[in-house]
N, C-alpha and C. Protein backbone atom coordinates (compact mmCIF):
# COMPACT_ATOMS: atom_id res chain seq x y z
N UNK A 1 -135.93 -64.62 -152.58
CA UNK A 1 -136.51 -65.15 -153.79
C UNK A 1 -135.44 -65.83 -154.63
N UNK A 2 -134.86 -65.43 -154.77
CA UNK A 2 -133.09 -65.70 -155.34
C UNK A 2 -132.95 -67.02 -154.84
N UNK A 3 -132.37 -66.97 -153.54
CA UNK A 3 -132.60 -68.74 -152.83
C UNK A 3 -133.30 -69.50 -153.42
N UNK A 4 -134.48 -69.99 -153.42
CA UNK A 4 -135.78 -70.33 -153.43
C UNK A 4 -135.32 -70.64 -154.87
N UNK A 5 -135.38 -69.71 -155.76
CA UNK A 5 -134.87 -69.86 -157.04
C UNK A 5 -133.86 -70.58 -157.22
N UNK A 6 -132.84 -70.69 -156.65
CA UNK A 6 -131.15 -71.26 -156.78
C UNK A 6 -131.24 -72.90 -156.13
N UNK A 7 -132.28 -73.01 -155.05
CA UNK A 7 -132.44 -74.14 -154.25
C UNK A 7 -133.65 -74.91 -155.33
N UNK A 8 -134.59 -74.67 -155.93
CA UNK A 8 -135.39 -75.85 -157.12
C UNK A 8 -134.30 -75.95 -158.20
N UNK A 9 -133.35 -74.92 -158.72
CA UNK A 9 -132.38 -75.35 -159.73
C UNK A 9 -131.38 -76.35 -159.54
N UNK A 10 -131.38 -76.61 -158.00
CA UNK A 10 -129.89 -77.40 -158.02
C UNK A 10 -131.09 -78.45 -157.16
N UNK A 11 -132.70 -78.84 -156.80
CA UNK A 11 -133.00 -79.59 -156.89
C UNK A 11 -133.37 -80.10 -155.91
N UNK A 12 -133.29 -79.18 -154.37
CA UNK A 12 -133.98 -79.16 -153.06
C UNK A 12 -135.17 -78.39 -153.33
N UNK A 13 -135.49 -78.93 -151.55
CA UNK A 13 -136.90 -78.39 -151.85
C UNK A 13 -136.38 -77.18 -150.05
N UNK A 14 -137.56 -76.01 -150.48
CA UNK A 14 -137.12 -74.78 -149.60
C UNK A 14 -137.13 -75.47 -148.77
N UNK A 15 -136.55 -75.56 -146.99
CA UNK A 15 -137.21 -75.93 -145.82
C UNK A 15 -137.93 -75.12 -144.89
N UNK A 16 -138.67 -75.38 -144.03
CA UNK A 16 -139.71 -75.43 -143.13
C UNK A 16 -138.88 -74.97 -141.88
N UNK A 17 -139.49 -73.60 -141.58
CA UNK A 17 -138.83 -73.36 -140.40
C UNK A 17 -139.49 -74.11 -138.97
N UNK A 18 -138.64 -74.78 -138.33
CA UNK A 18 -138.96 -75.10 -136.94
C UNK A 18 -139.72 -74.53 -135.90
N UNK A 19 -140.44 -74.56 -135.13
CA UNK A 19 -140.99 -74.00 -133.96
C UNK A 19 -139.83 -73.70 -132.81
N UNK A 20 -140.12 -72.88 -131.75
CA UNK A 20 -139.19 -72.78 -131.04
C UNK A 20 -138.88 -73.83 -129.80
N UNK A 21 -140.59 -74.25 -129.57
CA UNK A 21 -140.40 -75.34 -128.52
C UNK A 21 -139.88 -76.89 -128.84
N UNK A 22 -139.74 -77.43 -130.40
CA UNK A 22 -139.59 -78.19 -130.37
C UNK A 22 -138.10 -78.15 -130.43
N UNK A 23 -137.30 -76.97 -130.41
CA UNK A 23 -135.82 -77.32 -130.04
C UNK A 23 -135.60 -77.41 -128.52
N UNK A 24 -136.43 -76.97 -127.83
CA UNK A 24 -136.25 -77.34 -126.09
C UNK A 24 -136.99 -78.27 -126.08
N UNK A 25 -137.59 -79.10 -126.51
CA UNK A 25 -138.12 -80.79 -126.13
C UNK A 25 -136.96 -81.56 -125.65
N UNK A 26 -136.15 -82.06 -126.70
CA UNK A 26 -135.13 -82.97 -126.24
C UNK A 26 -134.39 -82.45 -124.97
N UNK A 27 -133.96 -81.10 -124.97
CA UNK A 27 -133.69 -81.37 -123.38
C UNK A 27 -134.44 -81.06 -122.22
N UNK A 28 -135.45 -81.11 -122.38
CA UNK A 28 -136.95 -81.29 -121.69
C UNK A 28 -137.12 -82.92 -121.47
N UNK A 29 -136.65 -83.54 -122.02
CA UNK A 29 -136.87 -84.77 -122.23
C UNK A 29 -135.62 -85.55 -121.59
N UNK A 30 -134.53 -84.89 -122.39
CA UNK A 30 -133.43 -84.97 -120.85
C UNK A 30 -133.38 -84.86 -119.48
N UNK A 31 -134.06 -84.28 -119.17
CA UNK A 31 -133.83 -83.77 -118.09
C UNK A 31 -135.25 -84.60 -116.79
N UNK A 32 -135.96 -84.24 -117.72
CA UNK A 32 -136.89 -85.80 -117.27
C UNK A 32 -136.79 -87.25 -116.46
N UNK A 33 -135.35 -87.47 -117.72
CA UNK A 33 -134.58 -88.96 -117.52
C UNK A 33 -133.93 -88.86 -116.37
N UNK A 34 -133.36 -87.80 -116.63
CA UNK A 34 -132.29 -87.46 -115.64
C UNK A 34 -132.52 -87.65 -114.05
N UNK A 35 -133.86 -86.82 -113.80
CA UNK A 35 -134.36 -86.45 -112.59
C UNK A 35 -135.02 -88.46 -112.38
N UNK A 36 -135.50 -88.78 -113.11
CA UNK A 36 -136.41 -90.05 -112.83
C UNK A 36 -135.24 -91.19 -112.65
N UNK A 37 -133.95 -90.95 -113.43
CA UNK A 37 -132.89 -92.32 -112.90
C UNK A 37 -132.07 -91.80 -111.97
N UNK A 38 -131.79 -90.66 -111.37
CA UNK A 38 -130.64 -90.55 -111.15
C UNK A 38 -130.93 -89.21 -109.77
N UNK A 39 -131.72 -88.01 -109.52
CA UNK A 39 -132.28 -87.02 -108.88
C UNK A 39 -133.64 -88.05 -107.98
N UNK A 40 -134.38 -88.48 -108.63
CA UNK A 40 -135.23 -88.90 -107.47
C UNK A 40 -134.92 -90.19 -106.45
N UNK A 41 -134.09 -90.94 -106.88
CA UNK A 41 -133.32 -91.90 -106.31
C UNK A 41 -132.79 -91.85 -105.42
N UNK A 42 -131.52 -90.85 -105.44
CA UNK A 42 -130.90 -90.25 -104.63
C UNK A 42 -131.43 -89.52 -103.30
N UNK A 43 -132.43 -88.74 -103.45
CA UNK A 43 -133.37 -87.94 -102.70
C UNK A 43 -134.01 -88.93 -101.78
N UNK A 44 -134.23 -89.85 -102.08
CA UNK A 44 -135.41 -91.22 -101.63
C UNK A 44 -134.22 -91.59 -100.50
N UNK A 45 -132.88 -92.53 -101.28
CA UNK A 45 -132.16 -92.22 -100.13
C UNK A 45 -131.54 -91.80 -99.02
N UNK A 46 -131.65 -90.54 -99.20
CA UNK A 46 -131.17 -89.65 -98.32
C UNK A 46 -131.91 -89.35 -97.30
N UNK A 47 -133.78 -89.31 -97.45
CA UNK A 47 -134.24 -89.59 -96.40
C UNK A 47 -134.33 -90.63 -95.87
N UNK A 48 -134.15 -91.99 -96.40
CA UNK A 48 -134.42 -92.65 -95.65
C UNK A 48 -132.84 -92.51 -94.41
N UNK A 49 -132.01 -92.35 -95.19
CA UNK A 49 -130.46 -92.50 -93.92
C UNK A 49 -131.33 -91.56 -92.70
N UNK A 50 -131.52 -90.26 -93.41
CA UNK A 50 -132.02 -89.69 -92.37
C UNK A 50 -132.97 -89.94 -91.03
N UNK A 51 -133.84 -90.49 -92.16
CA UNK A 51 -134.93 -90.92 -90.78
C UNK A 51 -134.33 -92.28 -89.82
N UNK A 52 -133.39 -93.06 -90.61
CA UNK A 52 -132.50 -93.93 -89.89
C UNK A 52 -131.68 -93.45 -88.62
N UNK A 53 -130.87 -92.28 -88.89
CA UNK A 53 -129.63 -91.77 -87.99
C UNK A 53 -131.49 -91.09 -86.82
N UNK A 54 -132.17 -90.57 -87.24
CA UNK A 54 -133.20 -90.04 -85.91
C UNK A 54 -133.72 -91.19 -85.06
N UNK A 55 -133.89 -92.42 -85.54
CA UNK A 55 -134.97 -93.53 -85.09
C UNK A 55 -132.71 -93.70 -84.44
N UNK A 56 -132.27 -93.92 -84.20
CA UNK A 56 -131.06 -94.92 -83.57
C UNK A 56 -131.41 -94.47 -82.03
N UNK A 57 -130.76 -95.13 -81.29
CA UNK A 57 -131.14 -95.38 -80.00
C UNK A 57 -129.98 -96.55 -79.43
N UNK A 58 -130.13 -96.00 -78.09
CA UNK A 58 -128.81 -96.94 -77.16
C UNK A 58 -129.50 -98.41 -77.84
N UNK A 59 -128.06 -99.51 -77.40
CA UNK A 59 -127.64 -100.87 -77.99
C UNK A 59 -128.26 -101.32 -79.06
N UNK A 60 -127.99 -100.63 -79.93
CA UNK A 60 -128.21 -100.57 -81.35
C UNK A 60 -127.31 -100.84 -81.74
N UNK A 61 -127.12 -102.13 -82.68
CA UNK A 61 -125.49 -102.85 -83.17
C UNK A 61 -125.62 -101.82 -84.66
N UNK A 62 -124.49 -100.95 -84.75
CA UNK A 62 -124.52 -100.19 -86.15
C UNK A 62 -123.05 -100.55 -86.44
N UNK A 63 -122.73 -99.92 -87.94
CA UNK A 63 -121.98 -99.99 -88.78
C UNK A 63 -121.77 -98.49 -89.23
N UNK A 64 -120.54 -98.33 -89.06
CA UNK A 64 -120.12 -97.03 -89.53
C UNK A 64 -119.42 -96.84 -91.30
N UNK A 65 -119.53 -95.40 -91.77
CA UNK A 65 -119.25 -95.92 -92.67
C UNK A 65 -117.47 -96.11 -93.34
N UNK A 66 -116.79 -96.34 -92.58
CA UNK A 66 -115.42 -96.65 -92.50
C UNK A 66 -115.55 -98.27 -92.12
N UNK A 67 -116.42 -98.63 -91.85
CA UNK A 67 -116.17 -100.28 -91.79
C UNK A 67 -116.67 -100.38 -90.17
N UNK A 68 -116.30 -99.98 -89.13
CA UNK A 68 -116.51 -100.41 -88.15
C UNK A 68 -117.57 -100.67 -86.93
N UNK A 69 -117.65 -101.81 -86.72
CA UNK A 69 -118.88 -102.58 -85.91
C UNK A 69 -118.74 -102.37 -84.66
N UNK A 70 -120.06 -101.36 -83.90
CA UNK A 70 -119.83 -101.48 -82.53
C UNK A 70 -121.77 -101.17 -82.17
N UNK A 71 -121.85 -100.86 -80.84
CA UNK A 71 -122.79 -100.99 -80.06
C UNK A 71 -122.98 -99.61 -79.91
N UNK A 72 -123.95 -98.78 -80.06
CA UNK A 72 -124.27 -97.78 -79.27
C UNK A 72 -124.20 -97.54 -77.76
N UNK A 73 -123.56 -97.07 -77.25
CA UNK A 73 -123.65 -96.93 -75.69
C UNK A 73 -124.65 -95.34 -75.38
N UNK A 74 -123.99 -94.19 -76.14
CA UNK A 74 -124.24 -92.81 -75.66
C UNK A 74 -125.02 -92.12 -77.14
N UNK A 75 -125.68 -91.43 -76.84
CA UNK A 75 -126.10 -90.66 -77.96
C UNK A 75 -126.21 -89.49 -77.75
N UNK A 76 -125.58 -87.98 -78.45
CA UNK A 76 -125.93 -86.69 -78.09
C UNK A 76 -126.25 -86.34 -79.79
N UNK A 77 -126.19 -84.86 -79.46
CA UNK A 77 -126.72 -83.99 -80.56
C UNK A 77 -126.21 -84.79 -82.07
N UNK A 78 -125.00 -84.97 -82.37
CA UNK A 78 -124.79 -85.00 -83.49
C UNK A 78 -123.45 -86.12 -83.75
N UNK A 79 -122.91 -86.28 -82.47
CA UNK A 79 -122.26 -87.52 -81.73
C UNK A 79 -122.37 -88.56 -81.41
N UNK A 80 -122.14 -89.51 -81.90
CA UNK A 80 -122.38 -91.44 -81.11
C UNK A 80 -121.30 -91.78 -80.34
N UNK A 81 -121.48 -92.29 -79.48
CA UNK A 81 -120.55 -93.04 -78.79
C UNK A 81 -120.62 -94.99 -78.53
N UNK A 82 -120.00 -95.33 -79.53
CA UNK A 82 -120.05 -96.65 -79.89
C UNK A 82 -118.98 -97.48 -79.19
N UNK A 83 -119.82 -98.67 -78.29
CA UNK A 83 -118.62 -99.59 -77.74
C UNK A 83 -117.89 -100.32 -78.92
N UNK A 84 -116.62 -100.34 -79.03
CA UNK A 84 -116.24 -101.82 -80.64
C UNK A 84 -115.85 -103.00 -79.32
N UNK A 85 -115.48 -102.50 -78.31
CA UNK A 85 -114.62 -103.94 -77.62
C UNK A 85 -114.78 -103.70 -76.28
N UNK A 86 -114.97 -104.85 -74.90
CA UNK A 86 -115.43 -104.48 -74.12
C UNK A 86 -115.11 -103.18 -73.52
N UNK A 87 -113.86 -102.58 -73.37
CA UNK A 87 -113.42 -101.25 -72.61
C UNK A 87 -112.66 -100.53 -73.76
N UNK A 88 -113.36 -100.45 -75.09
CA UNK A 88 -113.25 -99.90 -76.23
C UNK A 88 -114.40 -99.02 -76.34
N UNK A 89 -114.27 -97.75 -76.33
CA UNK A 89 -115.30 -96.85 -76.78
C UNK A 89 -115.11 -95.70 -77.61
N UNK A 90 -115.54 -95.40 -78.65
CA UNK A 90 -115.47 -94.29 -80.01
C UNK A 90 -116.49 -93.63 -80.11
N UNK A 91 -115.65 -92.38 -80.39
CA UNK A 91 -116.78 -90.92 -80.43
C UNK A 91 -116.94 -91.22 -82.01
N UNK A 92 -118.08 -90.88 -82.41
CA UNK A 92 -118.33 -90.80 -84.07
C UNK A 92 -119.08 -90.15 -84.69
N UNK A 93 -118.94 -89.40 -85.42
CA UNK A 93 -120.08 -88.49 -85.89
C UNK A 93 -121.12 -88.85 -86.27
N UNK A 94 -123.00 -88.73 -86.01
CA UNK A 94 -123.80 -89.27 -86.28
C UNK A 94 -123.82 -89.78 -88.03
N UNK A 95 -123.74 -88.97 -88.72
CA UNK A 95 -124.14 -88.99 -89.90
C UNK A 95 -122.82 -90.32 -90.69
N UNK A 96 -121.99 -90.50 -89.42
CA UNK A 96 -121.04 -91.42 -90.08
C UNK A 96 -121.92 -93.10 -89.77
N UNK A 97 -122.99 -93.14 -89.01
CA UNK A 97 -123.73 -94.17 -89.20
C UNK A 97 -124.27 -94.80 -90.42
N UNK A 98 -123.77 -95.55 -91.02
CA UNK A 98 -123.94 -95.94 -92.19
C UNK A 98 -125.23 -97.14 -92.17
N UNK A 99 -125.08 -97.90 -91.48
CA UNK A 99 -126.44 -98.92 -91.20
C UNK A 99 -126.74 -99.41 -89.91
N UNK A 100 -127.73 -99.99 -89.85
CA UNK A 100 -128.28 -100.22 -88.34
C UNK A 100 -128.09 -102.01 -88.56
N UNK A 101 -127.06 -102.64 -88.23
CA UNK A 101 -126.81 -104.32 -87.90
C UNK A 101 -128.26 -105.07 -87.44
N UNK A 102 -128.46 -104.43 -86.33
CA UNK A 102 -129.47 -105.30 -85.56
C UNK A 102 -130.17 -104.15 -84.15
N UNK A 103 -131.09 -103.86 -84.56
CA UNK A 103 -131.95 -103.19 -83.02
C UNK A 103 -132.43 -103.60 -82.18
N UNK A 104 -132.29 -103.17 -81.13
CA UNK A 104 -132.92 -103.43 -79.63
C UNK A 104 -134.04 -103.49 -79.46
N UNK A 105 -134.66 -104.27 -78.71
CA UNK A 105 -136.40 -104.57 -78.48
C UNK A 105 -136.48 -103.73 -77.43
């Protein structure tokens, strides 16, 4: 009461206590943004690499992601084996397939 009293003398007015949810809105609202620029994006990508590295298949011109251009020759579990030059051949880890150049009919 005192307050209340001391706060019209010096010429405020009491304030209004807040709800509890509207202090978790804004980062409700954060987090929103967050997931919609930056979490679902990412996710979208990731399957697609994925379903990319499953669909690869022999003479498939790919790109690794260190830069280098070669041909699929071999494919196992989790391994590529990419020609770069005629009697040039590299073991590479699947997931190091970074893009598919050009596919085989």
């Amino acid at each position: 009461m005192l307050a209340l009293a001391f706060a019209q003398e010096v010429g405020q007015a009491p304030q209004m206590q807040q709800s509890p949810l509207m202090g978790l809105a804004p980062v409700a609202l954060i987090f929103v943004v967050f997931y919609f620029l930056l979490i679902r994006p990412q996710k979208k990508q990731q399957q697609q690499h994925a379903k990319m590295l499953n669909e690869l298949k022999k003479n498939d011109e790919v790109v690794t992601s260190g830069g280098i251009h070669g041909t699929i020759v071999n494919l196992q579990d989790d391994v590529v084996i990419i020609r770069v030059d005629e009697n040039t051949r590299m073991k590479v880890q699947k997931s190091a397939v970074a893009r598919v150049k050009q596919r085989s009919e």
